[in-house]
PDB file of N, CA and C in Angstrom:
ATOM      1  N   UNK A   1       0.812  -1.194   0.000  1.00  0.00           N
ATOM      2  CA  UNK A   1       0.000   0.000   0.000  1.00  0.00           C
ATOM      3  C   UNK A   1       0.860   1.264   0.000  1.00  0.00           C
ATOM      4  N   UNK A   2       1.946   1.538   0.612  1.00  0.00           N
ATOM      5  CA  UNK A   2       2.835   2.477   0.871  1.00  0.00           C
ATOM      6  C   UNK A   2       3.401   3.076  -1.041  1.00  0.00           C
ATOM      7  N   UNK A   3       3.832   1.890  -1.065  1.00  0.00           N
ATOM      8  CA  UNK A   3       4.336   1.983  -2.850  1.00  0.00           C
ATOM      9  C   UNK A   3       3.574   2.508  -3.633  1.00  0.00           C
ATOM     10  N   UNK A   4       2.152   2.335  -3.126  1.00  0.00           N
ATOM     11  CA  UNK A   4       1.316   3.352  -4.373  1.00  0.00           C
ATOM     12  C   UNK A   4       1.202   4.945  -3.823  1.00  0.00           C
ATOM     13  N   UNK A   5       1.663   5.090  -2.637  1.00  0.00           N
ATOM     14  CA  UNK A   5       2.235   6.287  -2.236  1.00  0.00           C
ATOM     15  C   UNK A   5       2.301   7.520  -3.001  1.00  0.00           C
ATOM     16  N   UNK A   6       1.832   8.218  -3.208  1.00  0.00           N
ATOM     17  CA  UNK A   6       2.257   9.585  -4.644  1.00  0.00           C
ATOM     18  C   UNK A   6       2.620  10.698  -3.484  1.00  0.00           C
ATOM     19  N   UNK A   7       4.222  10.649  -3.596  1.00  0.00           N
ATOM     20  CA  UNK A   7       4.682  11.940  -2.672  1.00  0.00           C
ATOM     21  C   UNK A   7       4.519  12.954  -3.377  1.00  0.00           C
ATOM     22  N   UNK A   8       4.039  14.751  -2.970  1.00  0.00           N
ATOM     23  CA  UNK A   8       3.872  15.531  -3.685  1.00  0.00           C
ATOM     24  C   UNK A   8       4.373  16.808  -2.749  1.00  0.00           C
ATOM     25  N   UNK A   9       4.695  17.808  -3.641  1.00  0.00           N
ATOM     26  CA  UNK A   9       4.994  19.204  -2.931  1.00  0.00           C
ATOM     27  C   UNK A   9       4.333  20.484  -3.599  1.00  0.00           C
ATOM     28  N   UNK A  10       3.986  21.442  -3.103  1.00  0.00           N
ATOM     29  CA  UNK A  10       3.104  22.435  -3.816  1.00  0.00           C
ATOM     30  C   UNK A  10       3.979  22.570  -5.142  1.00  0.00           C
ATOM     31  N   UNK A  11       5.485  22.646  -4.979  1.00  0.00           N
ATOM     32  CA  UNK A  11       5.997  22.753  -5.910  1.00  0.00           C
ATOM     33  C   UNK A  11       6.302  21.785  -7.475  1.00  0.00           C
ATOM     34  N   UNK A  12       6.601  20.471  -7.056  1.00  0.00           N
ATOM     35  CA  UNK A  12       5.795  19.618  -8.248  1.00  0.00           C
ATOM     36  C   UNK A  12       4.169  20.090  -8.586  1.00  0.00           C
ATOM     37  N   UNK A  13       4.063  19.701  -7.771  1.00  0.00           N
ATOM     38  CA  UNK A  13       1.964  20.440  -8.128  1.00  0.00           C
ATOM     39  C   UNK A  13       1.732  21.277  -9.473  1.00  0.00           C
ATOM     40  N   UNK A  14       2.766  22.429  -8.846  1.00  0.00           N
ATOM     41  CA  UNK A  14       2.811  23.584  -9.265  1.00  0.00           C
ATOM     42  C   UNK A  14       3.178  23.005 -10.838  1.00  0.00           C
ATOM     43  N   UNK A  15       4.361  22.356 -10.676  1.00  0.00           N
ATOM     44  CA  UNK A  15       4.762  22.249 -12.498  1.00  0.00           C
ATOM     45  C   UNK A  15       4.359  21.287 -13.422  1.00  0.00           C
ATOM     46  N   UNK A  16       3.735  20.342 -12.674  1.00  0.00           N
ATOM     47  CA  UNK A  16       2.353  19.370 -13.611  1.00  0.00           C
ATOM     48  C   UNK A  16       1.231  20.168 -13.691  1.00  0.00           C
ATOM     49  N   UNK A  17       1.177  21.537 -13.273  1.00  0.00           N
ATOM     50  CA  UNK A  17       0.218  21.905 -13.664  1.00  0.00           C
ATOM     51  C   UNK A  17       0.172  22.775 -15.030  1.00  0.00           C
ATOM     52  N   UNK A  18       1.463  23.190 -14.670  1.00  0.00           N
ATOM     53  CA  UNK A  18       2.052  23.928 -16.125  1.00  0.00           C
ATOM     54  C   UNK A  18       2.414  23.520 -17.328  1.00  0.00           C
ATOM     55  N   UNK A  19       2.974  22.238 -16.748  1.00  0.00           N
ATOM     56  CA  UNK A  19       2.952  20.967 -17.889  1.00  0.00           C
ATOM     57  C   UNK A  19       2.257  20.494 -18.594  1.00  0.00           C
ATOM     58  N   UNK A  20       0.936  20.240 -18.212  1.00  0.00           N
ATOM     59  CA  UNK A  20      -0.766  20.000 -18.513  1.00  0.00           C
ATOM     60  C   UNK A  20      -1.028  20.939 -19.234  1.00  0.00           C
ATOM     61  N   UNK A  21      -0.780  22.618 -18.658  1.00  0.00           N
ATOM     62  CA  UNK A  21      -1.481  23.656 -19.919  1.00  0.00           C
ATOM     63  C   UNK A  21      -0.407  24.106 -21.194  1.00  0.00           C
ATOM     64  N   UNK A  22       1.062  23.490 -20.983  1.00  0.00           N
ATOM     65  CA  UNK A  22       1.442  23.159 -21.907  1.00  0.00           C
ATOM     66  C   UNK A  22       2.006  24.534 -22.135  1.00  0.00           C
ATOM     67  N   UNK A  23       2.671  24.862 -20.988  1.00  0.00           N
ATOM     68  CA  UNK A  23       2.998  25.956 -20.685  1.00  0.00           C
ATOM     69  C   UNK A  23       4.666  26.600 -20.818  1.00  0.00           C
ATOM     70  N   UNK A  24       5.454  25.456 -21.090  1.00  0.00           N
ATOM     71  CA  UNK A  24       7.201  25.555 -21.404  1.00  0.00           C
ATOM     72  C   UNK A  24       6.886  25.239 -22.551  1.00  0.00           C
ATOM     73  N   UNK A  25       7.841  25.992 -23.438  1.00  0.00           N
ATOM     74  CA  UNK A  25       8.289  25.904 -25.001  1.00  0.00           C
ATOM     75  C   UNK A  25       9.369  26.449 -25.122  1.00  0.00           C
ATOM     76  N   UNK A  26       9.757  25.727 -26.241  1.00  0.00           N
ATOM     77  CA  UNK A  26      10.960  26.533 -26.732  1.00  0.00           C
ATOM     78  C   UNK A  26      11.004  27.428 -27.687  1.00  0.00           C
ATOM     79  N   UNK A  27      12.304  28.440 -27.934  1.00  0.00           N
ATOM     80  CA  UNK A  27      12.043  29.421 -28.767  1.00  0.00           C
ATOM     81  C   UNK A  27      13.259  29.103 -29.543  1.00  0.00           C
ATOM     82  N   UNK A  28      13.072  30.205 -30.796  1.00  0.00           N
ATOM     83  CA  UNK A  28      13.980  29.954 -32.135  1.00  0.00           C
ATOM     84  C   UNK A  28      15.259  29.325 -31.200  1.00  0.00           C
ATOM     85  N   UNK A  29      16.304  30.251 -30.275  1.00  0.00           N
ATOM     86  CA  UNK A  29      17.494  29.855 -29.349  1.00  0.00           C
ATOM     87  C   UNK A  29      17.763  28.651 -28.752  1.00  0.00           C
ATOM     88  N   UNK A  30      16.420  27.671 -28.778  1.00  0.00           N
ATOM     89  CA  UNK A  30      16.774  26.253 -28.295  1.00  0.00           C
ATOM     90  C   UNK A  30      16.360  26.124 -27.019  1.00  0.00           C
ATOM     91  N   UNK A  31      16.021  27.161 -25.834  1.00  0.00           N
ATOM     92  CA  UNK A  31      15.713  27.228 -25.066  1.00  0.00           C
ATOM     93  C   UNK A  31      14.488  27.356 -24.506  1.00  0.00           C
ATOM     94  N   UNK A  32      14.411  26.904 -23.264  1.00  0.00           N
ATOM     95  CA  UNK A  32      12.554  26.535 -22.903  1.00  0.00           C
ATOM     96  C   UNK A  32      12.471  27.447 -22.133  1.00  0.00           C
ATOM     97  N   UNK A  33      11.157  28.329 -22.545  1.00  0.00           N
ATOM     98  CA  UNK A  33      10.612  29.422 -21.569  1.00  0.00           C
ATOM     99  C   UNK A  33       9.270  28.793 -21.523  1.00  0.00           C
ATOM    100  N   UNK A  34       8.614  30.032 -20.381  1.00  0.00           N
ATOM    101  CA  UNK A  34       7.486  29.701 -19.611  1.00  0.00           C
ATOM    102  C   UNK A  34       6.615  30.655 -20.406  1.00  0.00           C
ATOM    103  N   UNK A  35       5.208  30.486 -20.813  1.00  0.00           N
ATOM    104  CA  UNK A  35       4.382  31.097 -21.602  1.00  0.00           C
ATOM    105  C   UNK A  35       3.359  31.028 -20.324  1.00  0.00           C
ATOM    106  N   UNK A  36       2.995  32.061 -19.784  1.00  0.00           N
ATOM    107  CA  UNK A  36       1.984  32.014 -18.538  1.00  0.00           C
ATOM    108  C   UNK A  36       0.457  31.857 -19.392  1.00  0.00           C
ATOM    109  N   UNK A  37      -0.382  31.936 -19.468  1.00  0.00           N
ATOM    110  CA  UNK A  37      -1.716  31.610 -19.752  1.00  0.00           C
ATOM    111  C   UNK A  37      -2.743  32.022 -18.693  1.00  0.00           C
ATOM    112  N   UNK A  38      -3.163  33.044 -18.506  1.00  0.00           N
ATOM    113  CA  UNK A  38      -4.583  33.133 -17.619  1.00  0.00           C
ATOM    114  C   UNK A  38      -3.946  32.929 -16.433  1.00  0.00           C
ATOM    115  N   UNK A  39      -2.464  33.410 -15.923  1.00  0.00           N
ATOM    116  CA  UNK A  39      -2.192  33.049 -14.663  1.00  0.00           C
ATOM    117  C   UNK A  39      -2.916  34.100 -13.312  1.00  0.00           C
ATOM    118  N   UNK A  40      -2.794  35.189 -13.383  1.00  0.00           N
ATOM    119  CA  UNK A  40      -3.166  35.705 -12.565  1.00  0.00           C
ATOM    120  C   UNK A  40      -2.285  36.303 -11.678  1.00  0.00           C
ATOM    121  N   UNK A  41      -2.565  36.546 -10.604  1.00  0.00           N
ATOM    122  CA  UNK A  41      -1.053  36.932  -9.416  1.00  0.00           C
ATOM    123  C   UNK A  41      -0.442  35.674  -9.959  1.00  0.00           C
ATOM    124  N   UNK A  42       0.942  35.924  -9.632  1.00  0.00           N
ATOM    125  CA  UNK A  42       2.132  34.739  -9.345  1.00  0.00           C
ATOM    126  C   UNK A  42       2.812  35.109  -7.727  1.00  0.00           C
ATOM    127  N   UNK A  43       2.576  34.413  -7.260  1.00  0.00           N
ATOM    128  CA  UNK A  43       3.582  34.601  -5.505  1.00  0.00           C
ATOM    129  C   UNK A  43       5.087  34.249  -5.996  1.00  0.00           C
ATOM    130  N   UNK A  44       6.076  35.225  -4.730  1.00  0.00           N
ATOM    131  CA  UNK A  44       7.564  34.309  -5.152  1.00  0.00           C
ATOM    132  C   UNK A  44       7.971  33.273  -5.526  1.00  0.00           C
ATOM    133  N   UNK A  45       7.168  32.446  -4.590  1.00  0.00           N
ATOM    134  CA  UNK A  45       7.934  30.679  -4.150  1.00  0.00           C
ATOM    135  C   UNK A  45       7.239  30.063  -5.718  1.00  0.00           C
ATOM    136  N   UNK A  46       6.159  30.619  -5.920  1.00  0.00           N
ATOM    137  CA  UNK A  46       6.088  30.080  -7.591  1.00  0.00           C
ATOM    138  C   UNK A  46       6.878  30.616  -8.582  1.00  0.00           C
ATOM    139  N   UNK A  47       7.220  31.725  -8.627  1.00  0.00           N
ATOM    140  CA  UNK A  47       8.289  32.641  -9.781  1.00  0.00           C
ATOM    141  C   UNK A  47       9.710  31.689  -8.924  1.00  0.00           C
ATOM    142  N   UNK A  48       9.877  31.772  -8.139  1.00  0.00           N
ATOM    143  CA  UNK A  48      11.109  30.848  -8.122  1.00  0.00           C
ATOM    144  C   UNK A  48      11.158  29.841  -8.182  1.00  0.00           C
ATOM    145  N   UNK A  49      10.531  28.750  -8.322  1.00  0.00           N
ATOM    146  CA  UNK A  49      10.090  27.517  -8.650  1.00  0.00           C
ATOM    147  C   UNK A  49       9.794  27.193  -9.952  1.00  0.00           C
ATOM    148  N   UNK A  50       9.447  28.085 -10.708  1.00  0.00           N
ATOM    149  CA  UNK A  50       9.704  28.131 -12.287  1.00  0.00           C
ATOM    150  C   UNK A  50      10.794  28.693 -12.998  1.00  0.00           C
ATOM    151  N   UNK A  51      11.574  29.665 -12.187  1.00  0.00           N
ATOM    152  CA  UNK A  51      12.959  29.846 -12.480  1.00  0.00           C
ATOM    153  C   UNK A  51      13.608  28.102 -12.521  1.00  0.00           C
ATOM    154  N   UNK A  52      13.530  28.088 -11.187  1.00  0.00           N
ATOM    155  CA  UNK A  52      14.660  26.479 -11.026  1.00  0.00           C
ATOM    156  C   UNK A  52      14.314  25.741 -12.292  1.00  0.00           C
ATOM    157  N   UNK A  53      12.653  25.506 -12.291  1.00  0.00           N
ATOM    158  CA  UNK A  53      12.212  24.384 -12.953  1.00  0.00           C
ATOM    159  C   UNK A  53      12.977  25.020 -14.757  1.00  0.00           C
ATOM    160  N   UNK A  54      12.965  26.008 -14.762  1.00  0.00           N
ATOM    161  CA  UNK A  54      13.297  26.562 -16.261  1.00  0.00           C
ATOM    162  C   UNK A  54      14.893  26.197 -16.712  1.00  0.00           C
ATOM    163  N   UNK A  55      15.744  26.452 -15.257  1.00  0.00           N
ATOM    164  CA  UNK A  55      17.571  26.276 -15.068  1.00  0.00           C
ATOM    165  C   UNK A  55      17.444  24.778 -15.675  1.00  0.00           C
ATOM    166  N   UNK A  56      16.309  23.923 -14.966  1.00  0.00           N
ATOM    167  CA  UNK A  56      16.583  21.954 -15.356  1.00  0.00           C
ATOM    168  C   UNK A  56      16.345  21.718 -16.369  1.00  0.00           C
ATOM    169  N   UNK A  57      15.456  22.222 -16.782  1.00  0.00           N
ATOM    170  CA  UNK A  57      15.160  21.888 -18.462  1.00  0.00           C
ATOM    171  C   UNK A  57      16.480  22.699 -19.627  1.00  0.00           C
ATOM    172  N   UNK A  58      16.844  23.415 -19.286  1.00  0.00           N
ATOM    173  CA  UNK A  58      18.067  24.163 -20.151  1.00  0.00           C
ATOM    174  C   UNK A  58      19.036  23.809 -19.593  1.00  0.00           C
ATOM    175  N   UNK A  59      19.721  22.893 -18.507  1.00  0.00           N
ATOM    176  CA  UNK A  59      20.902  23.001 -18.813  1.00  0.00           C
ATOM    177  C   UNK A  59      21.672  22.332 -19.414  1.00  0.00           C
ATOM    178  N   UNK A  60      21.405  21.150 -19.868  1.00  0.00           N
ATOM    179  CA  UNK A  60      21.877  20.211 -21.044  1.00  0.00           C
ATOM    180  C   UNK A  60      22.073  21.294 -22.366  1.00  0.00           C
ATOM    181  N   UNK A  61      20.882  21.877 -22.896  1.00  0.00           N
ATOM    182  CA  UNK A  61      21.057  22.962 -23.869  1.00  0.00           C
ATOM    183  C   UNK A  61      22.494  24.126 -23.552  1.00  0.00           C
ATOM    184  N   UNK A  62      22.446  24.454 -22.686  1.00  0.00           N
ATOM    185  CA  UNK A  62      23.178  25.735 -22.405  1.00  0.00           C
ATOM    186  C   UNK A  62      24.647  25.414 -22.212  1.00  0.00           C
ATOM    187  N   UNK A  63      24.828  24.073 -21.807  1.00  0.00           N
ATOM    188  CA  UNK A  63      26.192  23.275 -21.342  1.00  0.00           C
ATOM    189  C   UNK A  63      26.586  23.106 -22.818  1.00  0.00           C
ATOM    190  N   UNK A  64      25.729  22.830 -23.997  1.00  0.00           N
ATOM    191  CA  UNK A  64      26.095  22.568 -25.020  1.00  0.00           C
ATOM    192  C   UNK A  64      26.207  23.989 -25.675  1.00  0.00           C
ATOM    193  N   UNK A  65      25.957  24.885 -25.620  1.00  0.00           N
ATOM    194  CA  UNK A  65      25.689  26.597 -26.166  1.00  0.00           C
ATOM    195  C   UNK A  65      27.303  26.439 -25.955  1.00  0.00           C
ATOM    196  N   UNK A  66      27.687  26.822 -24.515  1.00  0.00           N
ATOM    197  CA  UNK A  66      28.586  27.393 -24.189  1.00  0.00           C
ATOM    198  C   UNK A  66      29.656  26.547 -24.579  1.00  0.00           C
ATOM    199  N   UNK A  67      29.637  25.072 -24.786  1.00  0.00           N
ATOM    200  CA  UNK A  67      30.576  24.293 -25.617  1.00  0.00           C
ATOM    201  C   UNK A  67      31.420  25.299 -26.831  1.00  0.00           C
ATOM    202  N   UNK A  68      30.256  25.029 -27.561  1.00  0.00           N
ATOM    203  CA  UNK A  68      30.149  25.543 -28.855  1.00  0.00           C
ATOM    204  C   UNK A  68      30.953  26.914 -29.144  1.00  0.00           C
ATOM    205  N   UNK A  69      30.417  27.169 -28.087  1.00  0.00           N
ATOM    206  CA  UNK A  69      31.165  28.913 -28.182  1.00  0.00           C
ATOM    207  C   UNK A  69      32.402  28.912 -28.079  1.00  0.00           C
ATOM    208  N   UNK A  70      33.217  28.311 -26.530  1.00  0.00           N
ATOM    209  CA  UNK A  70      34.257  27.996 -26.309  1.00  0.00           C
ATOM    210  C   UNK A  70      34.961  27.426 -27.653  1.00  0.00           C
ATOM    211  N   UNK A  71      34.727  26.484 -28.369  1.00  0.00           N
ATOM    212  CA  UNK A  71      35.328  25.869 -29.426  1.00  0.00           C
ATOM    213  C   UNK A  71      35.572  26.899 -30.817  1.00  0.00           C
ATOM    214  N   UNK A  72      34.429  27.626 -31.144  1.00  0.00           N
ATOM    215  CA  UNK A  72      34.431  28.376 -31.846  1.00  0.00           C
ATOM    216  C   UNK A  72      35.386  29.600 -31.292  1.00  0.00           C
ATOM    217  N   UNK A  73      35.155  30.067 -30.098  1.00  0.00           N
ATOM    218  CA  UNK A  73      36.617  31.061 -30.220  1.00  0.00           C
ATOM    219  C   UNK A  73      38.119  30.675 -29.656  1.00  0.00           C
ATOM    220  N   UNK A  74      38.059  29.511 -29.582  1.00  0.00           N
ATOM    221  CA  UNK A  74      39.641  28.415 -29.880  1.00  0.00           C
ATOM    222  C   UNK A  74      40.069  28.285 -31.096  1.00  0.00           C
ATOM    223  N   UNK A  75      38.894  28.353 -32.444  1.00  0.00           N
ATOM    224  CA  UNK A  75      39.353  28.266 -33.395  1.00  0.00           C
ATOM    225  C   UNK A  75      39.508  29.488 -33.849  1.00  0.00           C
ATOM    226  N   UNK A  76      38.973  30.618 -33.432  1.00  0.00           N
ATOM    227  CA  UNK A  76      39.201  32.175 -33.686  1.00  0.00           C
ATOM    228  C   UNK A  76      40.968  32.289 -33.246  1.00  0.00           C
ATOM    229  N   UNK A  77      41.080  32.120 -31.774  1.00  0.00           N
ATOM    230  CA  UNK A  77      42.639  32.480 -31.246  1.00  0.00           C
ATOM    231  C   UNK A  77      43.788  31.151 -32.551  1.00  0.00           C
ATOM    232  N   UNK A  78      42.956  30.188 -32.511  1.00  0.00           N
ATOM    233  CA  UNK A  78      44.348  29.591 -33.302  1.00  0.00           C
ATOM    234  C   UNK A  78      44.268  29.756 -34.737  1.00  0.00           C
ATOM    235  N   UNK A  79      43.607  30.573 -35.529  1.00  0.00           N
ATOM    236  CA  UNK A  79      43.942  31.366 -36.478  1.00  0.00           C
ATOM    237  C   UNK A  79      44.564  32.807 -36.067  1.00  0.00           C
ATOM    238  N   UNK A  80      44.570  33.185 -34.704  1.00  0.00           N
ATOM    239  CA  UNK A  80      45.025  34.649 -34.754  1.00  0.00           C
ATOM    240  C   UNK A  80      44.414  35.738 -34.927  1.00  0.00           C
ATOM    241  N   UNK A  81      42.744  35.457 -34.728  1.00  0.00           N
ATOM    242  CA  UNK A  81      41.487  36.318 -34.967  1.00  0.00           C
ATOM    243  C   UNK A  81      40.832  36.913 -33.319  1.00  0.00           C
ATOM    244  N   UNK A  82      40.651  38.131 -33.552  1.00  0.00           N
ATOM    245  CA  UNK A  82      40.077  38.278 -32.491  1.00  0.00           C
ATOM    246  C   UNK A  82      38.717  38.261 -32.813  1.00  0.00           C
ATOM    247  N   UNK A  83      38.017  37.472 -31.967  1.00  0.00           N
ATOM    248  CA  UNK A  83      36.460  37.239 -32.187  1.00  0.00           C
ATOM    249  C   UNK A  83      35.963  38.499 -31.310  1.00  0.00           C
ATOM    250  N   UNK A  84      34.752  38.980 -31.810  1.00  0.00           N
ATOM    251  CA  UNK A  84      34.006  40.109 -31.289  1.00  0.00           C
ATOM    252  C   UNK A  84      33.117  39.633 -29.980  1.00  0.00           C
ATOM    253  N   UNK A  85      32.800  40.246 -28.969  1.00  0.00           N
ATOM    254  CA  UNK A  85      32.430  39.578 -27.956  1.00  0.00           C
ATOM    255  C   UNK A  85      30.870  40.553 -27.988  1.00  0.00           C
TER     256      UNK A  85
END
């Protein structure tokens, strides 16, 4: 009986609920933002709880951004180019 257990926190709550209205997408950049819908007030502990939840879903993406970049201006310095920042 325990095993069918469903542990929950306002904060999961919170992001199956956003999940359901289908509420993270991504944009042209590869990255997942939050599209609010009919939200209404937002309290902190939810704006920060969709921050975090926004950091987990991008950071595989962003670990790979900043790859990319790094490599690309390694190949700038070992031609002798200064890349524009």
């Amino acid at each position: 009986m325990l095993n069918d257990l469903k542990i929950s926190t306002p904060e999961m709550d919170l992001i199956e609920k956003l999940d359901e209205r289908e509420e993270f997408g991504p944009l042209e950049d590869g990255y997942i933002y939050w599209f609010p819908s009919g939200q209404g007030a937002v309290c902190p502990w939810e704006l920060r709880t969709i921050a975090d939840e926004l950091d987990k879903r991008n950071d595989t993406w962003h670990k790979q951004v900043m790859a990319d970049l790094a490599e690309i201006n390694a190949l700038y310095n070992e031609a002798g180019m200064e890349n524009e920042k």
